[in-house]
PDB file of N, CA and C in Angstrom:
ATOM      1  N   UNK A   1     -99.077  49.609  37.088  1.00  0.00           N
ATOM      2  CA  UNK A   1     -98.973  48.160  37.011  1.00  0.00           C
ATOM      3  C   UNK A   1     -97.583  47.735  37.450  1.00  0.00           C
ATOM      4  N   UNK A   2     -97.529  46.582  38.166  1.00  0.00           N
ATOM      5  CA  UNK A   2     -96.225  46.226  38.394  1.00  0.00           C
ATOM      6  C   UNK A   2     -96.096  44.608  38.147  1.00  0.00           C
ATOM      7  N   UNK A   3     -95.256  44.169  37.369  1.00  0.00           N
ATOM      8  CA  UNK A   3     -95.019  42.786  37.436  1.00  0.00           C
ATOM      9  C   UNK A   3     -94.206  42.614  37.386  1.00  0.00           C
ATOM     10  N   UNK A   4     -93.493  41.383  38.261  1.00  0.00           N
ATOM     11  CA  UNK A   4     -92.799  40.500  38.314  1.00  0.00           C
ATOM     12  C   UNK A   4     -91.958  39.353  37.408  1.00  0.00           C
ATOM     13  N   UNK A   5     -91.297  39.222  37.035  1.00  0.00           N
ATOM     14  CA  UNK A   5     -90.852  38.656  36.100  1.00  0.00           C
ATOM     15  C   UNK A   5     -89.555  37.484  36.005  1.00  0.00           C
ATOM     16  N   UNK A   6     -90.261  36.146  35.466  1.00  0.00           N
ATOM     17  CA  UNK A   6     -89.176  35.343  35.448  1.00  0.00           C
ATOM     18  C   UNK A   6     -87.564  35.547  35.508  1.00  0.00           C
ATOM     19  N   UNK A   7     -87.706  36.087  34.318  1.00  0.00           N
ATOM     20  CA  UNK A   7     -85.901  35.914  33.710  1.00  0.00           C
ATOM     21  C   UNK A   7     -86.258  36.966  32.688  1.00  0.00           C
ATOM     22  N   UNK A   8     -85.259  37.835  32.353  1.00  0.00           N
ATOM     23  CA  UNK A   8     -84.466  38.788  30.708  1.00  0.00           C
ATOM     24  C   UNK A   8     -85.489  38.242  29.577  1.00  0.00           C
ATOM     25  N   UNK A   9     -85.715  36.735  29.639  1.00  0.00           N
ATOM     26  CA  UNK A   9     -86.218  36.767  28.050  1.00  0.00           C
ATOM     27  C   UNK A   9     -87.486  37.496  28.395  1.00  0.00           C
ATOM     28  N   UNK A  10     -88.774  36.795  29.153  1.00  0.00           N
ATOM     29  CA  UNK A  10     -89.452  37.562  29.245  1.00  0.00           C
ATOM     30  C   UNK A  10     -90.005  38.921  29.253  1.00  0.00           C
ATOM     31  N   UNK A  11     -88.885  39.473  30.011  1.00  0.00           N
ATOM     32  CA  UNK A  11     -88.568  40.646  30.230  1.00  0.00           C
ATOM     33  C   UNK A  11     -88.338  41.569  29.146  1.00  0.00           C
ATOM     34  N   UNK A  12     -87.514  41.121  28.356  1.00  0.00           N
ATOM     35  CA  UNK A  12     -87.806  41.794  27.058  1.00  0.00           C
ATOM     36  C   UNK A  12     -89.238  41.410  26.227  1.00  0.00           C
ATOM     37  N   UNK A  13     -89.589  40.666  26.068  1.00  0.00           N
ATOM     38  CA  UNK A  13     -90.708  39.828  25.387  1.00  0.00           C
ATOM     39  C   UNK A  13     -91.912  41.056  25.705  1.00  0.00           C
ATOM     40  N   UNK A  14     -91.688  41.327  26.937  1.00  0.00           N
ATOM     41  CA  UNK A  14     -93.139  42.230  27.076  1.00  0.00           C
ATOM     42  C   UNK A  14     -92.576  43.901  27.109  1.00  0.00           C
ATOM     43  N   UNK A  15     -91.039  43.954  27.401  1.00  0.00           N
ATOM     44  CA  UNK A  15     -90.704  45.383  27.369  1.00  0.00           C
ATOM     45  C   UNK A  15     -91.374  45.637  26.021  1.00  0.00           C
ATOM     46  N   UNK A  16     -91.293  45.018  25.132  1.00  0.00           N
ATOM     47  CA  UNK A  16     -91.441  45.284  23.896  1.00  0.00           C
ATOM     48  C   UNK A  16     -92.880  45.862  23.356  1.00  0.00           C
ATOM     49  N   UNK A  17     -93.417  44.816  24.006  1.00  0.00           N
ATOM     50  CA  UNK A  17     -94.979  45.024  24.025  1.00  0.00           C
ATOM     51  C   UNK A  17     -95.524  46.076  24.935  1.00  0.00           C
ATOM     52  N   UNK A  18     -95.151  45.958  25.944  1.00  0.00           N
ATOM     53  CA  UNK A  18     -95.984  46.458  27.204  1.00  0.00           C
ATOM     54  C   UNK A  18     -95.445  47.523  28.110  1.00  0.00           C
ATOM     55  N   UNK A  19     -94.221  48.045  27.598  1.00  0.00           N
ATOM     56  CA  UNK A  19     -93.564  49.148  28.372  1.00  0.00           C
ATOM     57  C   UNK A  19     -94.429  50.168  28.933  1.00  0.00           C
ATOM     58  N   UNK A  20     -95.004  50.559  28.027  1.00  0.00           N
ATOM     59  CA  UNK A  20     -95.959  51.805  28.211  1.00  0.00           C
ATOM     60  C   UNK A  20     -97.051  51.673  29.560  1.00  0.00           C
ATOM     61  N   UNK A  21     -97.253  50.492  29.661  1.00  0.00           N
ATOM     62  CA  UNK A  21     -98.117  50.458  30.350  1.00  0.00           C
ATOM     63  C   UNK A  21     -97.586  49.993  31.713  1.00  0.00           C
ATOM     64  N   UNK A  22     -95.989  49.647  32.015  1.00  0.00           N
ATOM     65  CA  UNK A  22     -96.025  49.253  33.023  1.00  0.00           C
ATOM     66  C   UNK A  22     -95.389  50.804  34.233  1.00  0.00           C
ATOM     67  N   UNK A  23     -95.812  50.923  35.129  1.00  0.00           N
ATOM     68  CA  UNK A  23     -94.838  51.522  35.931  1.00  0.00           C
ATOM     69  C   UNK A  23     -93.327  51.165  36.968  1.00  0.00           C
ATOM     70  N   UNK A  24     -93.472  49.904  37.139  1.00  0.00           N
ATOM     71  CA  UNK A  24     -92.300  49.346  37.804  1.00  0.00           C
ATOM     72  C   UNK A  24     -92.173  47.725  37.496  1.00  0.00           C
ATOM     73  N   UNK A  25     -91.002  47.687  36.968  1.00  0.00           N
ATOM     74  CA  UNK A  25     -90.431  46.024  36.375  1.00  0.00           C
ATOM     75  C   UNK A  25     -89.651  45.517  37.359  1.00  0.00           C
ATOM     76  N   UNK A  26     -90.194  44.707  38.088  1.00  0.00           N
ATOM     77  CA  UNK A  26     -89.505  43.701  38.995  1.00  0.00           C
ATOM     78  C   UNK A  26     -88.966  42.158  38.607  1.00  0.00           C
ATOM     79  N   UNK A  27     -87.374  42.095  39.018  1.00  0.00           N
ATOM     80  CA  UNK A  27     -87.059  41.002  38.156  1.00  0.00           C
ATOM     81  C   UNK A  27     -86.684  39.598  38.825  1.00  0.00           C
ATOM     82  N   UNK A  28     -87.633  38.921  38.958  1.00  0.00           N
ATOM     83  CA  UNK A  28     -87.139  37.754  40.078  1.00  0.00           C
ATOM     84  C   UNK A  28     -86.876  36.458  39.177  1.00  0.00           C
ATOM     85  N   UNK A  29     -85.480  35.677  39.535  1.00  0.00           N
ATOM     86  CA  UNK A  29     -85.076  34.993  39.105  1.00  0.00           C
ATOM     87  C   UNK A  29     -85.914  33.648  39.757  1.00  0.00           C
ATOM     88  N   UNK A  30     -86.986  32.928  39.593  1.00  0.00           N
ATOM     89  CA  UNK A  30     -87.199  31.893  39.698  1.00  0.00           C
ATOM     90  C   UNK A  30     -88.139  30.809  38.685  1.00  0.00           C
ATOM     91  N   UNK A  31     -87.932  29.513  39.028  1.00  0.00           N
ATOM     92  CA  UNK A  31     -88.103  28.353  37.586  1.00  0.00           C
ATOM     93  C   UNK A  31     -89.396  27.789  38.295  1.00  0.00           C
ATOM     94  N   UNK A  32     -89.718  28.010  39.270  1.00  0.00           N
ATOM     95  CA  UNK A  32     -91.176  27.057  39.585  1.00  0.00           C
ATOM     96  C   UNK A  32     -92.530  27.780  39.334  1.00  0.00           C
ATOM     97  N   UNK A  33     -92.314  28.643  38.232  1.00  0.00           N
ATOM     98  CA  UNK A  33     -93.464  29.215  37.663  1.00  0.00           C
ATOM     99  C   UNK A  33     -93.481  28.926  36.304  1.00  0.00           C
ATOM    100  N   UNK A  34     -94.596  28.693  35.732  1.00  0.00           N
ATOM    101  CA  UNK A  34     -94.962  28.583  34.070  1.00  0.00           C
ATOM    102  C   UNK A  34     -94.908  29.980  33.440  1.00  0.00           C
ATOM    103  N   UNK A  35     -94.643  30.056  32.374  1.00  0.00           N
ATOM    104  CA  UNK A  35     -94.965  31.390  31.704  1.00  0.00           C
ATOM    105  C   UNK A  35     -95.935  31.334  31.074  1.00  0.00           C
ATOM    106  N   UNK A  36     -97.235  30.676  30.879  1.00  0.00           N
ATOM    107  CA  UNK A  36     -98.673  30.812  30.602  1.00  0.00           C
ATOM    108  C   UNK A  36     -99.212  31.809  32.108  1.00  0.00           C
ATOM    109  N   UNK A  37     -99.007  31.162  33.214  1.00  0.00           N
ATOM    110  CA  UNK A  37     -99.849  31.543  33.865  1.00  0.00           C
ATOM    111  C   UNK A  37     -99.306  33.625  34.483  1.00  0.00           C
ATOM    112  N   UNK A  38     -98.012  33.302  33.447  1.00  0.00           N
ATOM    113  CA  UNK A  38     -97.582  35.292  33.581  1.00  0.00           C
ATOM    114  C   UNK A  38     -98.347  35.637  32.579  1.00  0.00           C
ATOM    115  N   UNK A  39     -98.179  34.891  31.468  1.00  0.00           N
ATOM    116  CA  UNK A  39     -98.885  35.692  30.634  1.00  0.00           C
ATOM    117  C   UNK A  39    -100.388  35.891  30.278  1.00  0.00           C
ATOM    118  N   UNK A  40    -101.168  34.985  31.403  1.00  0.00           N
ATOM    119  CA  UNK A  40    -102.723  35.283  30.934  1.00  0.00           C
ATOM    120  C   UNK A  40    -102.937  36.593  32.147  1.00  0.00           C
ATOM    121  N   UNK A  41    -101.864  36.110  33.115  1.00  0.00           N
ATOM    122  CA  UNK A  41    -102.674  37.257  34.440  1.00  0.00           C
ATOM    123  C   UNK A  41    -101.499  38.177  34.337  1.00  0.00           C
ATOM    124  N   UNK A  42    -101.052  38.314  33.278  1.00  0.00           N
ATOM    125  CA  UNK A  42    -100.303  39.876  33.304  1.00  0.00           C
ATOM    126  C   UNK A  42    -100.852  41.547  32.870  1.00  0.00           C
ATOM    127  N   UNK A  43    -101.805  41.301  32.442  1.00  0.00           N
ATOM    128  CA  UNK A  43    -102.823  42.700  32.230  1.00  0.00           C
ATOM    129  C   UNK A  43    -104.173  42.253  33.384  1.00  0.00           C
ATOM    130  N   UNK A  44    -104.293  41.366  33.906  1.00  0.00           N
ATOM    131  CA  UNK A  44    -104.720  41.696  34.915  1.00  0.00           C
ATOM    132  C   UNK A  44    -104.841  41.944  36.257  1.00  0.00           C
ATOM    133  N   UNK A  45    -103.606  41.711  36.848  1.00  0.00           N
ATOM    134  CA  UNK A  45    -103.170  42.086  38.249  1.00  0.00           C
ATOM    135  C   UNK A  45    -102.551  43.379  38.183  1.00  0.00           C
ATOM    136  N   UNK A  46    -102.257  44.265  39.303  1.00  0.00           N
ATOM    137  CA  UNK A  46    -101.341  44.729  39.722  1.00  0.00           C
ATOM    138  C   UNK A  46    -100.259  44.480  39.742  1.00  0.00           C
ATOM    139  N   UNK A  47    -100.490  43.118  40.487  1.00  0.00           N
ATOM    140  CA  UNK A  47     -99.095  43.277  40.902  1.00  0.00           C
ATOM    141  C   UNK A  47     -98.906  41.348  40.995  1.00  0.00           C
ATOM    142  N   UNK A  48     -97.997  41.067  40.428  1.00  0.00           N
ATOM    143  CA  UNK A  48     -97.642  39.627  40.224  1.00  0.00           C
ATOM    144  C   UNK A  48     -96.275  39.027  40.338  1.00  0.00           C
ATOM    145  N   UNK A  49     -96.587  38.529  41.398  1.00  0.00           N
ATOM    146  CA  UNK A  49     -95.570  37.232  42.164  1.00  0.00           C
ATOM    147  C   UNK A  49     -94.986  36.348  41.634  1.00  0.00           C
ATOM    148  N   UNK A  50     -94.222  35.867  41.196  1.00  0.00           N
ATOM    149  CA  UNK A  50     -93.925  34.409  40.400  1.00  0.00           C
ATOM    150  C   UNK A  50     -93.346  33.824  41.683  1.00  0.00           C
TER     151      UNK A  50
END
């Protein structure tokens, strides 16, 4: 699994949760994404864009 990720908070928010399951944490700094729509399609993509 690979996702993409707003900002640090998030980033921790799911290290926490979801380490195990991810293989590569990509960290992109941008604000024109919601964090609902990371967090409903984050166990289900591959791979996610913000």
């Amino acid at each position: 699994m690979v996702a993409v990720l707003m900002n640090h908070v998030v980033l921790d928010n799911l290290l926490e949760k979801y380490y195990h399951q991810l293989k590569i944490i990509v960290i992109l700094f941008q604000q024109n994404m919601h964090f609902d729509l990371l967090w409903k399609s984050f166990m289900k993509l591959d791979l996610l864009i913000l």
